[in-house]
C-alpha atoms as a PDB file:
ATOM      1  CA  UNK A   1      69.451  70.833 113.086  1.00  0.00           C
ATOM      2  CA  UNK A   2      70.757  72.721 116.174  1.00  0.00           C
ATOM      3  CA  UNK A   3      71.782  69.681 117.627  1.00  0.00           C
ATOM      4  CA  UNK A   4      73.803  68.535 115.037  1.00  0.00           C
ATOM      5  CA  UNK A   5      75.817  72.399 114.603  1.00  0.00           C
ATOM      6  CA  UNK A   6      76.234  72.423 118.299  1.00  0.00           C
ATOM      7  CA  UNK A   7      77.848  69.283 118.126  1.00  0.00           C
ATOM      8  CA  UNK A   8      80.145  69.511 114.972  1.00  0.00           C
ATOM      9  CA  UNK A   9      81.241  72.867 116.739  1.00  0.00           C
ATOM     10  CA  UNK A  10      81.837  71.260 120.082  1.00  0.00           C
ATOM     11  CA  UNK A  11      85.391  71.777 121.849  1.00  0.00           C
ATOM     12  CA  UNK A  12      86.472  68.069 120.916  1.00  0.00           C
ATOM     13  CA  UNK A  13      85.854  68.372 117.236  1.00  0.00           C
ATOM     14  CA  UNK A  14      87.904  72.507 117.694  1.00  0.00           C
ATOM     15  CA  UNK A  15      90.775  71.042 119.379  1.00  0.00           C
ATOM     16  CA  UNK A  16      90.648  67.856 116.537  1.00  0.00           C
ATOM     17  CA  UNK A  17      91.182  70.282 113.860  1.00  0.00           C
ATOM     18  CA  UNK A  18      93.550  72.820 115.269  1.00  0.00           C
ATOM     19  CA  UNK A  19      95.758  69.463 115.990  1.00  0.00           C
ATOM     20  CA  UNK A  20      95.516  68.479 112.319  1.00  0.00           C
ATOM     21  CA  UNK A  21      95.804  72.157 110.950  1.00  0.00           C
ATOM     22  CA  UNK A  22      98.764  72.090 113.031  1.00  0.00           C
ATOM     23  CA  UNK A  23     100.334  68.624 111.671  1.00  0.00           C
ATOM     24  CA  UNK A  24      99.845  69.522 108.106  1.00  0.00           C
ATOM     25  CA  UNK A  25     101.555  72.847 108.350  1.00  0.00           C
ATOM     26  CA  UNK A  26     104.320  70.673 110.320  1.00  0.00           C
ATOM     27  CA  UNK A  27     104.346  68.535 107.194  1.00  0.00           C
ATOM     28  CA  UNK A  28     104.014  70.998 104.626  1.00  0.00           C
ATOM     29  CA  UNK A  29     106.925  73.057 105.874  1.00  0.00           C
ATOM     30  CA  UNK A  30     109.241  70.693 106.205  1.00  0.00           C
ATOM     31  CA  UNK A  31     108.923  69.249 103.044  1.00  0.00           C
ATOM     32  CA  UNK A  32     107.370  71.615 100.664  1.00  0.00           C
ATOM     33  CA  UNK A  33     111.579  73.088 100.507  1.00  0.00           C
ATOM     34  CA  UNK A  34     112.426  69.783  99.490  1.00  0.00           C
ATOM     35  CA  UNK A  35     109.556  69.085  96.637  1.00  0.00           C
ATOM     36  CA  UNK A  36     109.936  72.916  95.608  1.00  0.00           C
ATOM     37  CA  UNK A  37     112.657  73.576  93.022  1.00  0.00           C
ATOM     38  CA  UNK A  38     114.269  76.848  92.647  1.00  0.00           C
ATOM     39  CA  UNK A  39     112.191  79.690  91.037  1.00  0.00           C
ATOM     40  CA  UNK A  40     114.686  81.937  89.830  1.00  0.00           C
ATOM     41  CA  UNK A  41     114.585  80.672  86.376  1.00  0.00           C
ATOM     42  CA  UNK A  42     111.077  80.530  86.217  1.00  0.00           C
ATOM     43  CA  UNK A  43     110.965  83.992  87.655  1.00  0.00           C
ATOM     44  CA  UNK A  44     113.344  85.415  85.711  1.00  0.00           C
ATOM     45  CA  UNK A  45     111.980  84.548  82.615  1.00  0.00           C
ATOM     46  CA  UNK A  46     108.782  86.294  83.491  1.00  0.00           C
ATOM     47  CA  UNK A  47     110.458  88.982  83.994  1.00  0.00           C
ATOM     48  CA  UNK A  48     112.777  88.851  80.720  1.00  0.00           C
ATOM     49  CA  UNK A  49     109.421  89.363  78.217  1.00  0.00           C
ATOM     50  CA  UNK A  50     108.813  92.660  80.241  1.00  0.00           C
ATOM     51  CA  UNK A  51     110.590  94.557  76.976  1.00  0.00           C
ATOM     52  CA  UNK A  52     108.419  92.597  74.726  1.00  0.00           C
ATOM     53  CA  UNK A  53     105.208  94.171  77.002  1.00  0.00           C
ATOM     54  CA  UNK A  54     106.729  97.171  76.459  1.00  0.00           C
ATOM     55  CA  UNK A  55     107.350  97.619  73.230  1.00  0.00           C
ATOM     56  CA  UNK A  56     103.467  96.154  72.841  1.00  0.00           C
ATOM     57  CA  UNK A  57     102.266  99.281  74.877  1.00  0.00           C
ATOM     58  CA  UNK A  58     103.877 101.558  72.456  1.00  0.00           C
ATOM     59  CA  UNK A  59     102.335  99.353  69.461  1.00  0.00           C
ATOM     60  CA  UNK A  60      98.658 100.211  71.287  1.00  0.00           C
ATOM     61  CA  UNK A  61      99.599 103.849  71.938  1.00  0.00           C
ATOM     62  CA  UNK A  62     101.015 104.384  67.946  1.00  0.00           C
ATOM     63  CA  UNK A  63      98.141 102.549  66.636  1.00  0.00           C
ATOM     64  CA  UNK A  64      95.460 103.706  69.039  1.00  0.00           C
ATOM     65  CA  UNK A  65      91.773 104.676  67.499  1.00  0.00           C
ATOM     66  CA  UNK A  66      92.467 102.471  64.097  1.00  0.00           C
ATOM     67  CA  UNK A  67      90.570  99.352  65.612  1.00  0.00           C
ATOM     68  CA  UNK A  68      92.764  97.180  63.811  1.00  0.00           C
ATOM     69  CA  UNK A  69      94.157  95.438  67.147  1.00  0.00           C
ATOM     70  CA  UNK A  70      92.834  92.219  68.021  1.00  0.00           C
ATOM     71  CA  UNK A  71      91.952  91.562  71.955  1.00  0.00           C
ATOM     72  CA  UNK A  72      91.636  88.598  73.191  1.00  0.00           C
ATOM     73  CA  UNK A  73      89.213  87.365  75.880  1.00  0.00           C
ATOM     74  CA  UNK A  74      90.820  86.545  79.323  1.00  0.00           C
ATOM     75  CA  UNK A  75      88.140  84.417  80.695  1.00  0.00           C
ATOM     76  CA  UNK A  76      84.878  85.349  82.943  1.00  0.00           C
ATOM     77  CA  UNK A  77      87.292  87.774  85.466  1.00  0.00           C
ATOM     78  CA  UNK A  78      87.909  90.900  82.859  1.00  0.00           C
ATOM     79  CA  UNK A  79      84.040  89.873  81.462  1.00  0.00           C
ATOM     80  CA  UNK A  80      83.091  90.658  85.087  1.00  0.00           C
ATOM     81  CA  UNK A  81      85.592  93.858  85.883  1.00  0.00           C
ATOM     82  CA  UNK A  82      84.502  95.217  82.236  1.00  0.00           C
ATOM     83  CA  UNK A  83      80.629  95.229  82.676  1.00  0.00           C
ATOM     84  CA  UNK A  84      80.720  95.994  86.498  1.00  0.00           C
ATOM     85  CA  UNK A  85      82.554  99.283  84.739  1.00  0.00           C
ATOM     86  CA  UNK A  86      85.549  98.389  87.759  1.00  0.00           C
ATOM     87  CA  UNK A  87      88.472  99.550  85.716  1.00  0.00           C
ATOM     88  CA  UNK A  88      87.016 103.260  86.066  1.00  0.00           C
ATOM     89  CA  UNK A  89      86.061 103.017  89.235  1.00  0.00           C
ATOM     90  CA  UNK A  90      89.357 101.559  91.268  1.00  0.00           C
ATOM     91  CA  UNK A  91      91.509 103.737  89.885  1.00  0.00           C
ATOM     92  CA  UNK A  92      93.733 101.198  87.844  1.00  0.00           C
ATOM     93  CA  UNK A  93      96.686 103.044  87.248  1.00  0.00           C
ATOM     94  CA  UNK A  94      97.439 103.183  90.830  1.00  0.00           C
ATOM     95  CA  UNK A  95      96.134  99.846  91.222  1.00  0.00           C
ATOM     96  CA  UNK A  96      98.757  98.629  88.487  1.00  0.00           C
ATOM     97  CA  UNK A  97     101.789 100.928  90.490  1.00  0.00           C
ATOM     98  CA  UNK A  98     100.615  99.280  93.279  1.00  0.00           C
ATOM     99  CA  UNK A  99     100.662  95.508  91.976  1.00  0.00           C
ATOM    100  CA  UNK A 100     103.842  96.371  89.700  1.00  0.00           C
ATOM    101  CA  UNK A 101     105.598  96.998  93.745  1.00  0.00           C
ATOM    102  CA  UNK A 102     104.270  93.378  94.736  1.00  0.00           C
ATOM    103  CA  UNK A 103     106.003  91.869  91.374  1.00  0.00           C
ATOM    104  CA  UNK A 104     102.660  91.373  89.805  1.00  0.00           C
ATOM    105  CA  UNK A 105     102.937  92.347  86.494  1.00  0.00           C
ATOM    106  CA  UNK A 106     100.053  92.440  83.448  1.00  0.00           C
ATOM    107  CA  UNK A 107      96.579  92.665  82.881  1.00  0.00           C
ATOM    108  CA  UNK A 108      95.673  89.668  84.917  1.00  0.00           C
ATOM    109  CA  UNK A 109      96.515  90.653  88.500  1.00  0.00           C
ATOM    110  CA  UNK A 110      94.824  93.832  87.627  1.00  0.00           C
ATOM    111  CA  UNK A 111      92.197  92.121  86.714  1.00  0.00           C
ATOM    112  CA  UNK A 112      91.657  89.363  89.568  1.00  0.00           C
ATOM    113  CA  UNK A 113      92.632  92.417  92.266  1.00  0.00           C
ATOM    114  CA  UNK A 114      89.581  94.245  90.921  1.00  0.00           C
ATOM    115  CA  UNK A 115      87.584  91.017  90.751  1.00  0.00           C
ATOM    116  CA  UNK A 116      88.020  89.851  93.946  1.00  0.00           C
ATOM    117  CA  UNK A 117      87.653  93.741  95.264  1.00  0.00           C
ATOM    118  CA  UNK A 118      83.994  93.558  94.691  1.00  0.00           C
ATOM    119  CA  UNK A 119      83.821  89.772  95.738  1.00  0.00           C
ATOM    120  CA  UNK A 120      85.397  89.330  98.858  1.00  0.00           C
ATOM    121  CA  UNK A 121      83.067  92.005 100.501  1.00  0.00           C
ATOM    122  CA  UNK A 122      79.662  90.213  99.499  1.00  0.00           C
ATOM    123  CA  UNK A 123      81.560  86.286 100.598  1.00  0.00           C
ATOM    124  CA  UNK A 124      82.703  87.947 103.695  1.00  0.00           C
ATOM    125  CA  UNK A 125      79.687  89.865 104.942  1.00  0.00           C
ATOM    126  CA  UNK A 126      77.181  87.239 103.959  1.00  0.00           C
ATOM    127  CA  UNK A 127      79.087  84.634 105.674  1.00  0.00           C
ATOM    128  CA  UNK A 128      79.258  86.573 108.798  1.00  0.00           C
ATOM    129  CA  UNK A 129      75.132  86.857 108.094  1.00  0.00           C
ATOM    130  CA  UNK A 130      75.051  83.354 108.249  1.00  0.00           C
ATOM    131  CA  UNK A 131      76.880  82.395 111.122  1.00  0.00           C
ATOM    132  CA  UNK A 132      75.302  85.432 113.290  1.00  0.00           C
ATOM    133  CA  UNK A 133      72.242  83.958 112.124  1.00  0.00           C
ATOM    134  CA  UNK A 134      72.224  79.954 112.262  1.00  0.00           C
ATOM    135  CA  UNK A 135      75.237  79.634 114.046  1.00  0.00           C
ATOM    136  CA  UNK A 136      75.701  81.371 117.381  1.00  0.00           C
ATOM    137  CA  UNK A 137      73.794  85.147 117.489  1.00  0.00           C
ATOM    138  CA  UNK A 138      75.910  85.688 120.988  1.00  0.00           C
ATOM    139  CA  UNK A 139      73.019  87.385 122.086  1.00  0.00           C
ATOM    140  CA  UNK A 140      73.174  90.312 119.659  1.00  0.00           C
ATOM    141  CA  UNK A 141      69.580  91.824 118.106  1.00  0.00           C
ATOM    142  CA  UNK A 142      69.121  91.733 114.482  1.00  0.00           C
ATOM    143  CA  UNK A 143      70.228  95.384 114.030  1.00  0.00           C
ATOM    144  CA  UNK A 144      73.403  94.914 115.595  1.00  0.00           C
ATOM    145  CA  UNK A 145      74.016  91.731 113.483  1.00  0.00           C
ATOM    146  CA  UNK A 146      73.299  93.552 110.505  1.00  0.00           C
ATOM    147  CA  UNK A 147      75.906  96.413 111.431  1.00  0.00           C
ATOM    148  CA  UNK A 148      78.302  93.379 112.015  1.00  0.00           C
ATOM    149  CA  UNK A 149      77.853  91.743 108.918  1.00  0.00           C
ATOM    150  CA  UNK A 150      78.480  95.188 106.748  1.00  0.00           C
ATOM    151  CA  UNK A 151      81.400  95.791 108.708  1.00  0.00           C
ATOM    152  CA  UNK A 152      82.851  92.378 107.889  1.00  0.00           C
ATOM    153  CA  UNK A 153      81.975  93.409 104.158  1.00  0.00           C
ATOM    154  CA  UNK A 154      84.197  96.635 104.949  1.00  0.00           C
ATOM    155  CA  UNK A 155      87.049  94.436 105.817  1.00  0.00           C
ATOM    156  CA  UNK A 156      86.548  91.788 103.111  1.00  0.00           C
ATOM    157  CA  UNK A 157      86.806  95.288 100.611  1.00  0.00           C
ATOM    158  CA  UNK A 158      89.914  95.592 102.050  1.00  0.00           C
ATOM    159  CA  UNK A 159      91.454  92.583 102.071  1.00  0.00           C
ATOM    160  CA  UNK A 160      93.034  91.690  98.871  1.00  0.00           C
ATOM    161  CA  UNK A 161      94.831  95.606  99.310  1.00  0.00           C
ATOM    162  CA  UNK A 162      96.227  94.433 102.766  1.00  0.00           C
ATOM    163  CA  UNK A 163      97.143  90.997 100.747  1.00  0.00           C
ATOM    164  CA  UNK A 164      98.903  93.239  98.105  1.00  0.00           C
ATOM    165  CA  UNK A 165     100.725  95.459 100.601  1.00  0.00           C
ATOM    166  CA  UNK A 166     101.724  92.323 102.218  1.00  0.00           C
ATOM    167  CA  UNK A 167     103.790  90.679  99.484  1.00  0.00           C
ATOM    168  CA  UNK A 168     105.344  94.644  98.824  1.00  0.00           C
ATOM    169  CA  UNK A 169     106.852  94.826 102.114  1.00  0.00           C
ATOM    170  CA  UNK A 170     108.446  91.065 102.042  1.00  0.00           C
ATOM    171  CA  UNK A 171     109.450  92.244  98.530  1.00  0.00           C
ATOM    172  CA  UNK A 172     110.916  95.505 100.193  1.00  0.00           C
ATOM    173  CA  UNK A 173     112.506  93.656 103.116  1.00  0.00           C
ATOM    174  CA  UNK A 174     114.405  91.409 100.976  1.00  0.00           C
ATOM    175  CA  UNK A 175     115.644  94.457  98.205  1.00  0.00           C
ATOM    176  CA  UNK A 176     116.802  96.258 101.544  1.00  0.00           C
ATOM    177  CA  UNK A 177     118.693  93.115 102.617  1.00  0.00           C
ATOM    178  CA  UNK A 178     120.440  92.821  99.287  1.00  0.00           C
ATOM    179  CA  UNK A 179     120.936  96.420  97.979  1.00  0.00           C
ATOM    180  CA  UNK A 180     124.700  96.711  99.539  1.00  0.00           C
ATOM    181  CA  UNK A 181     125.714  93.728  98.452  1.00  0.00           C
ATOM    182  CA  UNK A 182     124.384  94.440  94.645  1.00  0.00           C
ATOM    183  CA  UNK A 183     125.683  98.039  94.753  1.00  0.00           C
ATOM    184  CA  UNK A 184     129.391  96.012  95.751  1.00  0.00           C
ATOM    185  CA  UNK A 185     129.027  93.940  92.752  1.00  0.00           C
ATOM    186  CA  UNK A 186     127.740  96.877  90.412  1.00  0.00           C
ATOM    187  CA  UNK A 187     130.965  99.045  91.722  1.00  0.00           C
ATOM    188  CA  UNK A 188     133.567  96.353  90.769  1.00  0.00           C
ATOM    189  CA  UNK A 189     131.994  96.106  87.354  1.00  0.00           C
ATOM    190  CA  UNK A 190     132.207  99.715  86.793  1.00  0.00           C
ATOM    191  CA  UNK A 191     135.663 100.057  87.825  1.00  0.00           C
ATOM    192  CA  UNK A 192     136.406  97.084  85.799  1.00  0.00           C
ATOM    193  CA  UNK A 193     135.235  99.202  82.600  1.00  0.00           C
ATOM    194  CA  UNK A 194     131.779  97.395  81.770  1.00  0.00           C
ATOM    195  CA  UNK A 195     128.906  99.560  80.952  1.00  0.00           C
ATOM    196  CA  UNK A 196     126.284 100.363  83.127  1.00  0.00           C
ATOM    197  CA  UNK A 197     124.016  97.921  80.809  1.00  0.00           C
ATOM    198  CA  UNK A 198     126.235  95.044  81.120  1.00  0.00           C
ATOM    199  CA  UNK A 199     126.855  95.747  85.054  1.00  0.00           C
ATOM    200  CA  UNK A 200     123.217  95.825  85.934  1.00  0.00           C
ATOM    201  CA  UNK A 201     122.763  92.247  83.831  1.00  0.00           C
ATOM    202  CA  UNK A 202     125.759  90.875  85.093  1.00  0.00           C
ATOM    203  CA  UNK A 203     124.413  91.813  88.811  1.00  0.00           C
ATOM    204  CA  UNK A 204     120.973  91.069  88.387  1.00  0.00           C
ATOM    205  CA  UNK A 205     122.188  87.105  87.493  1.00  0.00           C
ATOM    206  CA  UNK A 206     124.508  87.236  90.750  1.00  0.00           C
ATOM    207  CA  UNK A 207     122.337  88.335  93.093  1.00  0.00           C
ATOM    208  CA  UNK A 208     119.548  86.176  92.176  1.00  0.00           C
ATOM    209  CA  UNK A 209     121.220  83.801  94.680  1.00  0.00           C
ATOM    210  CA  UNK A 210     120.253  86.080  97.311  1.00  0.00           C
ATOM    211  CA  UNK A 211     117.241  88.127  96.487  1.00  0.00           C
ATOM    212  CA  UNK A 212     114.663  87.330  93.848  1.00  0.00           C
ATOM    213  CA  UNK A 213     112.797  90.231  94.261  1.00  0.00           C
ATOM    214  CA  UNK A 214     115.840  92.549  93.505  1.00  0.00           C
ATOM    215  CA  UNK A 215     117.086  90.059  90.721  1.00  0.00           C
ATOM    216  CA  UNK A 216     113.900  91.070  89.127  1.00  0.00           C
ATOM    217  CA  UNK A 217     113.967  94.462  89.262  1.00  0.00           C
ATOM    218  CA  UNK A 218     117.529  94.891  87.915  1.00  0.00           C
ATOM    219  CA  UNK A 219     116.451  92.632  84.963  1.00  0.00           C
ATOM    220  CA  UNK A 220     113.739  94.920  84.166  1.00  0.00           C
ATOM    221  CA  UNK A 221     115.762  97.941  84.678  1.00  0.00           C
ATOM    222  CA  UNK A 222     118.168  96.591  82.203  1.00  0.00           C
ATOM    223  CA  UNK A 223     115.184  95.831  79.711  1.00  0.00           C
ATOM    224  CA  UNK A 224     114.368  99.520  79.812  1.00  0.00           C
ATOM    225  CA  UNK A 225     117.614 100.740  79.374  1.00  0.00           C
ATOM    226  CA  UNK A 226     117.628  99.107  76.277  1.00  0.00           C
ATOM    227  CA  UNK A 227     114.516  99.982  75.267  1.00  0.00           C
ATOM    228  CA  UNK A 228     113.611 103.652  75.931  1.00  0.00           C
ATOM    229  CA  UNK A 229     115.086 106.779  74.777  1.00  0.00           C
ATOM    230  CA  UNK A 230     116.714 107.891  77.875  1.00  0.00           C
ATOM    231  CA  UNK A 231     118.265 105.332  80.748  1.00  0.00           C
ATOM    232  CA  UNK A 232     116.924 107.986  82.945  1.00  0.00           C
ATOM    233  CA  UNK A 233     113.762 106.803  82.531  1.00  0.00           C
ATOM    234  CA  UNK A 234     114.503 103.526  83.712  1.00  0.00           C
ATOM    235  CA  UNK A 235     116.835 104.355  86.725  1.00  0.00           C
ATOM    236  CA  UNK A 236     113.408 106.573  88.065  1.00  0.00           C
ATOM    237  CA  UNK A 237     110.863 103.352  87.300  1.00  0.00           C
ATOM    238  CA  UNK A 238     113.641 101.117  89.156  1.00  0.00           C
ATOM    239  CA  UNK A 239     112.776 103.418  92.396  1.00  0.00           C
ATOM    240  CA  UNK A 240     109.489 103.963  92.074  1.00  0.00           C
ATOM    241  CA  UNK A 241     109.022 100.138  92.146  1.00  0.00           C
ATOM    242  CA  UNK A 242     111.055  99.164  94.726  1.00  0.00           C
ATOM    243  CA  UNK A 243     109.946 102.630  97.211  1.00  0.00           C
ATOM    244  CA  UNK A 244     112.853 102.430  99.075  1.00  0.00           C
ATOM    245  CA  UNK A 245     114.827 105.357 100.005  1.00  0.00           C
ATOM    246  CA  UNK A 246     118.668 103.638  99.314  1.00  0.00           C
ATOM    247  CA  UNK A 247     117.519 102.565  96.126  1.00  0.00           C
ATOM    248  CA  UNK A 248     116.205 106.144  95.497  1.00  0.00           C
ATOM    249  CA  UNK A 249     119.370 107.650  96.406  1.00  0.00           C
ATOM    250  CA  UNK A 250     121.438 105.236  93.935  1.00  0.00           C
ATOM    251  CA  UNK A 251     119.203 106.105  91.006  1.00  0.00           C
ATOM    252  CA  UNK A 252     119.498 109.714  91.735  1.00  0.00           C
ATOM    253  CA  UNK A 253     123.173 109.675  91.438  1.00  0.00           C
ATOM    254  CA  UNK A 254     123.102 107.694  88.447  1.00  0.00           C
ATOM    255  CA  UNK A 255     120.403 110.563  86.696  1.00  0.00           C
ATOM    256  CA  UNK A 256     123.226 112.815  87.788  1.00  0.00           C
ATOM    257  CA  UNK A 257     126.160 110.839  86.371  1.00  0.00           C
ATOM    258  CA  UNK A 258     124.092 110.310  83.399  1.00  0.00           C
ATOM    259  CA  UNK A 259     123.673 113.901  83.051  1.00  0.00           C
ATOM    260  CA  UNK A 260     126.554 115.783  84.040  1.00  0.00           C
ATOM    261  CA  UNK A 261     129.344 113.438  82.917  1.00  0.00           C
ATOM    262  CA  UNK A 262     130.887 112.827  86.618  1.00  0.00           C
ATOM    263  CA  UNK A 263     132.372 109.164  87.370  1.00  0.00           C
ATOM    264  CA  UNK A 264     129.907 106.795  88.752  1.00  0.00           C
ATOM    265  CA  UNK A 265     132.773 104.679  90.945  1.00  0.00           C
ATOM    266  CA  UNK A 266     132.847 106.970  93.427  1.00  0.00           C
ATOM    267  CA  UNK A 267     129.600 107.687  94.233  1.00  0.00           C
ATOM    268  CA  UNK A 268     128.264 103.935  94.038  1.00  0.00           C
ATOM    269  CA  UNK A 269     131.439 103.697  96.988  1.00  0.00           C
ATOM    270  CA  UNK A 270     129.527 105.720  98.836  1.00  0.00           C
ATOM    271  CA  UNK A 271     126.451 104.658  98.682  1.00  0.00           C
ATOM    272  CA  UNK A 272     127.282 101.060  99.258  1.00  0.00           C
ATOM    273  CA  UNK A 273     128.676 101.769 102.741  1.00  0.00           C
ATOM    274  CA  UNK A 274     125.791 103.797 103.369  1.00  0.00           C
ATOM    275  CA  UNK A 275     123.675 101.048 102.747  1.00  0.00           C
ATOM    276  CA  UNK A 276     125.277  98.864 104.430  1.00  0.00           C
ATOM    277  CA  UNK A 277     125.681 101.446 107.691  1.00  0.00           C
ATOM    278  CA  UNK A 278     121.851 101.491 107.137  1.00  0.00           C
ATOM    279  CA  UNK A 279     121.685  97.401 107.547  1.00  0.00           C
ATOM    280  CA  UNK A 280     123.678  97.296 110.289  1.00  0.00           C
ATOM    281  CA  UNK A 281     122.050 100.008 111.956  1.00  0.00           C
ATOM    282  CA  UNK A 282     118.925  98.083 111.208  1.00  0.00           C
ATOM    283  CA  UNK A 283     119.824  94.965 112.719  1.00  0.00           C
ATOM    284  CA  UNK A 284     120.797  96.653 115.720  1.00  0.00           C
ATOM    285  CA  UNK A 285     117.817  98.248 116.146  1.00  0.00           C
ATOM    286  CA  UNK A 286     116.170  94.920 116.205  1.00  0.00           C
ATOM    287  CA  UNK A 287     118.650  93.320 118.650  1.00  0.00           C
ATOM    288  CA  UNK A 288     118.281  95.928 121.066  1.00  0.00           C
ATOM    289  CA  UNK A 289     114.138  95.494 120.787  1.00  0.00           C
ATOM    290  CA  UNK A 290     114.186  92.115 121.742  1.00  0.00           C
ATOM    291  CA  UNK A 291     114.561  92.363 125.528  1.00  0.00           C
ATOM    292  CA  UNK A 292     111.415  94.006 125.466  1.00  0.00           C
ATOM    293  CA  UNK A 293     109.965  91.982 123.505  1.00  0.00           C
ATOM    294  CA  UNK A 294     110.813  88.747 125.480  1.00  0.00           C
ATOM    295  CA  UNK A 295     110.053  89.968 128.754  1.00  0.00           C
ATOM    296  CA  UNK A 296     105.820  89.080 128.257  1.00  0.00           C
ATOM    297  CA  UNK A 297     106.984  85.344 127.418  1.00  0.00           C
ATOM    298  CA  UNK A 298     109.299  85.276 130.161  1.00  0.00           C
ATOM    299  CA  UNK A 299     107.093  86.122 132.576  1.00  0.00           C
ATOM    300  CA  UNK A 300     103.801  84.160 131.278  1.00  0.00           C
ATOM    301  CA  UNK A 301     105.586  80.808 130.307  1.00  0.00           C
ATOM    302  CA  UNK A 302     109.273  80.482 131.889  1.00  0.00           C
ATOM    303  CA  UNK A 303     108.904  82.003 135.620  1.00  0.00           C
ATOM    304  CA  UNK A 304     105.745  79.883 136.405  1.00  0.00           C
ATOM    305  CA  UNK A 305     107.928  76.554 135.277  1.00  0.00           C
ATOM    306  CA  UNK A 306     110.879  77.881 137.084  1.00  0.00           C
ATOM    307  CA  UNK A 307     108.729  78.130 140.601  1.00  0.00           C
ATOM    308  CA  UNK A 308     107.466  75.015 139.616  1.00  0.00           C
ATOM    309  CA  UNK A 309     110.629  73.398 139.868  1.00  0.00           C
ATOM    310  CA  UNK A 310     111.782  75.317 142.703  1.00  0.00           C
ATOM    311  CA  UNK A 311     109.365  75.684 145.315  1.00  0.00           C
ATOM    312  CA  UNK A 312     107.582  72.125 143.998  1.00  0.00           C
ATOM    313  CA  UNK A 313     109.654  69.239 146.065  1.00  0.00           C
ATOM    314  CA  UNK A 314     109.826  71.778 149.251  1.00  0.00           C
ATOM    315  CA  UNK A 315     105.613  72.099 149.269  1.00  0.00           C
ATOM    316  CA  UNK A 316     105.751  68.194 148.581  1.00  0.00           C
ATOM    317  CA  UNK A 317     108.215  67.897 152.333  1.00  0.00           C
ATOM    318  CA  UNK A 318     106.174  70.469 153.825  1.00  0.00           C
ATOM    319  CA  UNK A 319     102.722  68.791 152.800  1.00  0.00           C
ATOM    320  CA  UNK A 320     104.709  65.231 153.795  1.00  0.00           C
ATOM    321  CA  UNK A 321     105.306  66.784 157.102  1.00  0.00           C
ATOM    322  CA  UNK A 322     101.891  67.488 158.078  1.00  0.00           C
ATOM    323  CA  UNK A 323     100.566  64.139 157.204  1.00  0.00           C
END
């Protein structure tokens, strides 16, 4: 039995696998672009039946404690989350902010986030168990490979969050790369006499081009400003779900223009060359880190070539010399 696990773990079989990890991920990025089509409709149309969940959450609030609403059953997950009492003890309505930031919208991310909350702590602790155990121990007494395998259940409980806030700051980085460009397009259709409604539809189908993420949230901003009783509403929801301090800025003039009367065209000038200082200032930032950054691979992979190269055919005279 040993045997046989120290040989399907030997170094050949290691460097086999990394070589074919490493060929399919060749393969799969260059042509998984090709194969996949383009997901802003799909995406967009998600998106689009957000008013219908809304005005469904008002239906449950207005007709709350009557019992005459009919739930359906979601599968084995929310049969899980419900009896394992989960939806109390997570804290969902920061679970839901949370998810709603990541573009995962509805009852079932909530519901798989919990689930795999209390799952991926029991898969990822007894696993480490189990190789500590039949695999290699590297020396370590059973206490200290029990302490190892409940600290690998620590990070398993935490990996679906760092999963979550993963996808939220790809989300953030491209609404940050976009936001000038949108606020551009939502000041010429302001001077140009639309309404705020009709510029934030007419921008969130442009920019879709460039930014999904943002295309979303503008076509979900529009939904609300259609929907609830005050667009004020929607222009706070719009920054609390994006978290970024431009698009913060933008929604707190529009509050202000929305309450005061003053002329939006001006201010959205403003604020798109701020933005758009802020990106360039960004991008600088990142240029100047890269010497830094490059001097570690410099040193470890390009200097040893280069004395290769230089010093190599004078050691080869030298060594020819002796002879």
């Amino acid at each position: 039995m040993y045997n046989f696990i120290d040989q399907f773990f030997s170094v050949e079989i290691a460097i086999m696998a990394l070589v074919g990890l490493a060929t399919f991920g060749t393969i799969i990025t260059i042509v998984g672009p090709m194969l996949a089509g383009s997901k802003l409709s799909t995406r967009m149309k998600s998106v689009s039946t957000e008013r219908d969940v809304l005005r469904k959450a008002r239906l449950v609030e207005l007709k709350a404690g009557n019992g005459s609403l009919r739930h359906e059953n979601q599968g084995p997950v929310k049969a899980i989350v419900e009896k394992l009492h989960l939806d109390k003890a997570l804290d969902p309505e920061k679970t839901r902010e949370k998810l709603k930031s990541a573009g995962l919208r509805g009852p079932a991310p909530l519901m798989m986030f919990m689930f795999f909350q209390i799952v991926m702590p029991v898969l990822v602790g007894i696993g480490m168990a189990l190789y500590l155990t039949y695999i290699n121990d590297h020396g370590h007494e059973p206490t200290m490979r029990f302490g190892l395998s409940i600290g690998a259940a620590l990070v398993g409980y935490y990996l679906p969050t760092l999963f979550v806030h993963n996808i939220v700051q790809k989300r953030k980085d491209s609404i940050r790369k976009a936001w000038p460009d949108a606020l551009d397009l939502l000041l010429i259709c302001v001077q140009s006499g639309m309404s705020i409604e009709a510029a934030f539809k007419l921008v969130s189908s442009e920019i879709g081009t460039q930014s999904i993420p943002l295309a979303e949230e503008l076509t979900l901003t529009t939904a609300e400003m259609s929907y609830l009783q005050e667009r004020r509403q929607a222009y706070e929801n719009l920054g609390i779900r994006t978290g970024l301090e431009g698009v913060k800025s933008v929604t707190t003039s529009l509050m202000q223009a929305e309450r005061y009367g003053t002329p939006l065209s001006q201010a959205l000038r403003v604020l798109a060359q701020e933005n758009r200082d802020m990106r360039m200032a960004e991008a600088e930032r990142k240029a100047a880190a890269l010497p830094p950054k490059l001097t570690v691979p410099m040193i470890t992979f390009f200097l040893p070539v280069l004395f290769v190269v230089i010093l190599g055919p004078a050691i080869i005279q030298a060594l020819a010399t002796l002879k």
